[in-house]
Protein backbone atom coordinates (compact mmCIF):
# COMPACT_ATOMS: atom_id res chain seq x y z
CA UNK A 1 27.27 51.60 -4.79
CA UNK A 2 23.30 52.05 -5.07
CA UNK A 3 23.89 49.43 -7.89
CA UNK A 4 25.42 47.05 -5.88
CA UNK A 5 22.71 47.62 -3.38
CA UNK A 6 19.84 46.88 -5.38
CA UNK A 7 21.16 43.59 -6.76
CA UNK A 8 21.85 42.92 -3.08
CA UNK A 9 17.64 43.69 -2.43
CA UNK A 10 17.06 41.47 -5.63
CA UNK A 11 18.69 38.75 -4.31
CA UNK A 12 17.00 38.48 -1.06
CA UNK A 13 13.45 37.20 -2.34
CA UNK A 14 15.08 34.27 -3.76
CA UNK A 15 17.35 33.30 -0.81
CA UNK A 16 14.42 33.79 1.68
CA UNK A 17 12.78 30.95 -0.63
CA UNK A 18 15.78 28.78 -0.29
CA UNK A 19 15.12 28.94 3.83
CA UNK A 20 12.54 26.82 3.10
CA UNK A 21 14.35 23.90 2.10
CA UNK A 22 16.54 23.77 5.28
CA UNK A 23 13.63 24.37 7.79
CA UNK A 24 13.33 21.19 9.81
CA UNK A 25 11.09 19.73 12.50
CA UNK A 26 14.10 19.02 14.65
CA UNK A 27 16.10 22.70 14.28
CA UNK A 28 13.20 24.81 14.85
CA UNK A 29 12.91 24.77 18.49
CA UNK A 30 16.75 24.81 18.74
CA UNK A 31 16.57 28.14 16.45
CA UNK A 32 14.14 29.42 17.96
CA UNK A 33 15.92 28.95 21.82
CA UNK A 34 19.14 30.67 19.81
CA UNK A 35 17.12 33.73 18.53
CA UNK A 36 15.84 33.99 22.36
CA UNK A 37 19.03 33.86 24.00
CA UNK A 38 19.63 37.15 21.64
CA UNK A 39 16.42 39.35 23.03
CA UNK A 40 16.55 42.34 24.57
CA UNK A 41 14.88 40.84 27.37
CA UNK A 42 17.53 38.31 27.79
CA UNK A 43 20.18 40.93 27.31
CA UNK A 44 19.07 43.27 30.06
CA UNK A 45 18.37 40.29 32.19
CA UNK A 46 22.15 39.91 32.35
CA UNK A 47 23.31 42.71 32.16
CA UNK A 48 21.93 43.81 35.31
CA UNK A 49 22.34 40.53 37.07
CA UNK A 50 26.56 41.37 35.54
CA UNK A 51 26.26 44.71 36.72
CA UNK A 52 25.31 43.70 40.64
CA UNK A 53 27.75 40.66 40.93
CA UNK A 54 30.63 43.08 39.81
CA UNK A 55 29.65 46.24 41.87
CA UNK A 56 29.63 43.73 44.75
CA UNK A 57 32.67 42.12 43.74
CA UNK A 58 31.40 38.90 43.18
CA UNK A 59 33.54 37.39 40.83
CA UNK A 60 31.51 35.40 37.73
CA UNK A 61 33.40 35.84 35.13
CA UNK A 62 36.97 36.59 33.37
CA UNK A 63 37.36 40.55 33.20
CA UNK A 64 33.66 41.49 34.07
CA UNK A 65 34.48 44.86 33.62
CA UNK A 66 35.31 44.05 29.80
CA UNK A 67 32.43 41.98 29.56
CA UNK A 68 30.29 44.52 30.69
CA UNK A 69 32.39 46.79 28.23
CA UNK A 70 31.17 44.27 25.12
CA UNK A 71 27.69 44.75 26.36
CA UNK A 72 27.31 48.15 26.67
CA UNK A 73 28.69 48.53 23.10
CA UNK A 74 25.84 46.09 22.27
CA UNK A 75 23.57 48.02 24.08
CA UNK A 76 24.19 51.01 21.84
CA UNK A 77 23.88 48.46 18.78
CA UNK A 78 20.28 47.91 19.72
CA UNK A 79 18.99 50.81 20.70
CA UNK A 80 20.08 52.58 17.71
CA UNK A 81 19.41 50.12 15.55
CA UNK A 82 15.31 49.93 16.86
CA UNK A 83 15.70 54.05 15.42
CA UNK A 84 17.19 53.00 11.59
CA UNK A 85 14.33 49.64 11.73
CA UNK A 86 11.56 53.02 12.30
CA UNK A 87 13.20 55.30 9.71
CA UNK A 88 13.69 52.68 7.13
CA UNK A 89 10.21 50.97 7.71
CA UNK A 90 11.35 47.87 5.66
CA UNK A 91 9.00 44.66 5.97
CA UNK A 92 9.64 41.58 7.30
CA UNK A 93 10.19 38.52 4.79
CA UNK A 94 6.98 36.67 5.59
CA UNK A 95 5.22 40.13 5.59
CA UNK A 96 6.56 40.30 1.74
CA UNK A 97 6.79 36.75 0.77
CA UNK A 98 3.61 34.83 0.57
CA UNK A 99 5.42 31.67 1.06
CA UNK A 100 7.77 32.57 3.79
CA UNK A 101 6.29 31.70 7.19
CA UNK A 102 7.22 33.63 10.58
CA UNK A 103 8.55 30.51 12.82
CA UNK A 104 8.84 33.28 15.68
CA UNK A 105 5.60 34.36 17.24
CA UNK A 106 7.34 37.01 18.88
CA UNK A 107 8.84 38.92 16.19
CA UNK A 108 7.04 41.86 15.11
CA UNK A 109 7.89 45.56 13.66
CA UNK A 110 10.03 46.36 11.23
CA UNK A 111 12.99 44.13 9.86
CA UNK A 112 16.24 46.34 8.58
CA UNK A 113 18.64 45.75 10.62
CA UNK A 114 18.49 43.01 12.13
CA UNK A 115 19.22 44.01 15.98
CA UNK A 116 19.34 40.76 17.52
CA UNK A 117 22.49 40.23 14.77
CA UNK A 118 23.81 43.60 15.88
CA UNK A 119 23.95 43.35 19.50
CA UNK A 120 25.16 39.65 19.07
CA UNK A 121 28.10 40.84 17.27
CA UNK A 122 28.75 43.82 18.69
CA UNK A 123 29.24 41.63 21.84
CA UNK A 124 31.17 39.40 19.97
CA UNK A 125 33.67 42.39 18.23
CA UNK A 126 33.69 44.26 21.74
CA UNK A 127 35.10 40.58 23.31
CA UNK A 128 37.37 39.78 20.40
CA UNK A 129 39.04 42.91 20.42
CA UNK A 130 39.96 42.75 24.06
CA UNK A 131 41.26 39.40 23.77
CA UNK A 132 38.52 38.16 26.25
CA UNK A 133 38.21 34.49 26.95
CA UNK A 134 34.75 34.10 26.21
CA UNK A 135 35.29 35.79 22.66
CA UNK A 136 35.46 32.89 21.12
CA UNK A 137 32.53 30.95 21.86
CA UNK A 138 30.25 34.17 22.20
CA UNK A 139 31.27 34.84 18.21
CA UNK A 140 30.01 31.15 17.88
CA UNK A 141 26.76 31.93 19.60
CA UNK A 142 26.65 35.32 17.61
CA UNK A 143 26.74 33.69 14.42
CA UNK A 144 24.15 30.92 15.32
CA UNK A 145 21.70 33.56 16.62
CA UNK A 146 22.38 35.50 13.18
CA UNK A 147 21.36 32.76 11.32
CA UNK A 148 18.50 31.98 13.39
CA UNK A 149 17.11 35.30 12.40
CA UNK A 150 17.08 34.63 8.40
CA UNK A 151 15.70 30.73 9.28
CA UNK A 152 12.83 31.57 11.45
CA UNK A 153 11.93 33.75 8.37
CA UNK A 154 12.09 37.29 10.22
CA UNK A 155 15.09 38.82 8.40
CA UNK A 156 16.65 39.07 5.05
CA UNK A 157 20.11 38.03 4.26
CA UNK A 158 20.66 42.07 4.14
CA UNK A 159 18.48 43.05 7.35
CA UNK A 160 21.74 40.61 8.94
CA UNK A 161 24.40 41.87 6.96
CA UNK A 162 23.40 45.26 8.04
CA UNK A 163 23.36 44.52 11.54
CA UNK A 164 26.36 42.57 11.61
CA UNK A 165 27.98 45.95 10.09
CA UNK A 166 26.33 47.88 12.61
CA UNK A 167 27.02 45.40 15.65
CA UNK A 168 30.58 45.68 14.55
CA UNK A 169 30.95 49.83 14.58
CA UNK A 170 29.47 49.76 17.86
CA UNK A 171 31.91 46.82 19.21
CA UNK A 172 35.18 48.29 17.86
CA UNK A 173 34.61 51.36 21.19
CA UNK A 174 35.62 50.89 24.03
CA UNK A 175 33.12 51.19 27.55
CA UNK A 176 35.60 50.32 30.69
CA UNK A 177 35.32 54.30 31.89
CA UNK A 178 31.89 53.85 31.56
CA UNK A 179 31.27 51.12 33.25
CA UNK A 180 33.69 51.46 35.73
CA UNK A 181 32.04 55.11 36.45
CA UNK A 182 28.11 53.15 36.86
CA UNK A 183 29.39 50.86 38.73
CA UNK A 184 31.28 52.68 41.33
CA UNK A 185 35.07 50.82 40.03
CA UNK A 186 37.11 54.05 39.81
């Protein structure tokens, strides 16, 4: 396994490289608009703004209680994830690549996992698995803000791998008692 691992590591240099040839004047700012949508600030944004239209019953969605189900289990992706990026204290790419530029000004700290891949698909998985109509597009926008991550030059192909693995475990849970307890349901 460790094997496998390091060849994994060896690989990344070289693929962070090859980001270079597909950066383009005309996909930054859309990349860039992708890896916001996947912030914590936008995520708690919503998630509040969620949280009051369903405690008042205001109906915004399909199954807000399982959307705000996804979300929580994304919630728990992120948070946990910030406590691995501190304990594993890996780099970013354009930290360890001379070449490599950061096309995000905002990213900063540590790089493995990748949390904004995490909480995207830990949305995604929590949606997907309870055969919620948004699940589809929402795995689109998951893998589009994954990418996003690795082109703007913040993340190696692992840090996403790893938080796609770790978005996932947190997604497969279920959070309807929970939320349904916050938010006053029953």
């Amino acid at each position: 396994m460790e094997k496998k691992i390091n060849s994994l590591l060896i690989v990344d240099p070289f693929l962070m490289r090859a980001v270079l040839w597909l950066r383009h004047p005309f996909l930054t700012p859309i990349m860039r608009l992708f890896t916001f949508t996947g912030s914590s600030a936008m995520w708690f944004s919503l998630a509040a703004v969620f949280s009051l239209l369903t405690a008042f019953h205001i109906p915004f969605a399909p199954d807000p209680v399982g959307l705000l189900s996804a979300m929580l289990g994304a919630f728990f992706a992120l948070i946990s994830g910030q406590f691995v990026k501190v304990a594993v204290k890996r780099l970013r790419p354009y930290r360890d690549i001379p070449e490599v530029s950061k096309l995000d000004p905002h990213a900063h700290g540590y790089s493995f996992p990748s949390t904004h891949t995490a909480t995207a698909v830990g949305l995604a998985v929590g949606l997907c698995l309870i055969g919620h109509p948004l699940a589809l597009p929402v795995s689109l926008w998951a893998l589009i803000v994954s990418f996003s991550r690795y082109y703007l030059g913040v993340h190696y192909p692992s840090d996403i791998l790893a938080g796609a693995l770790w978005g996932a475990a947190f997604g497969l849970f279920t959070y309807h008692d929970i939320v349904r307890a916050v938010l006053g349901l029953g």
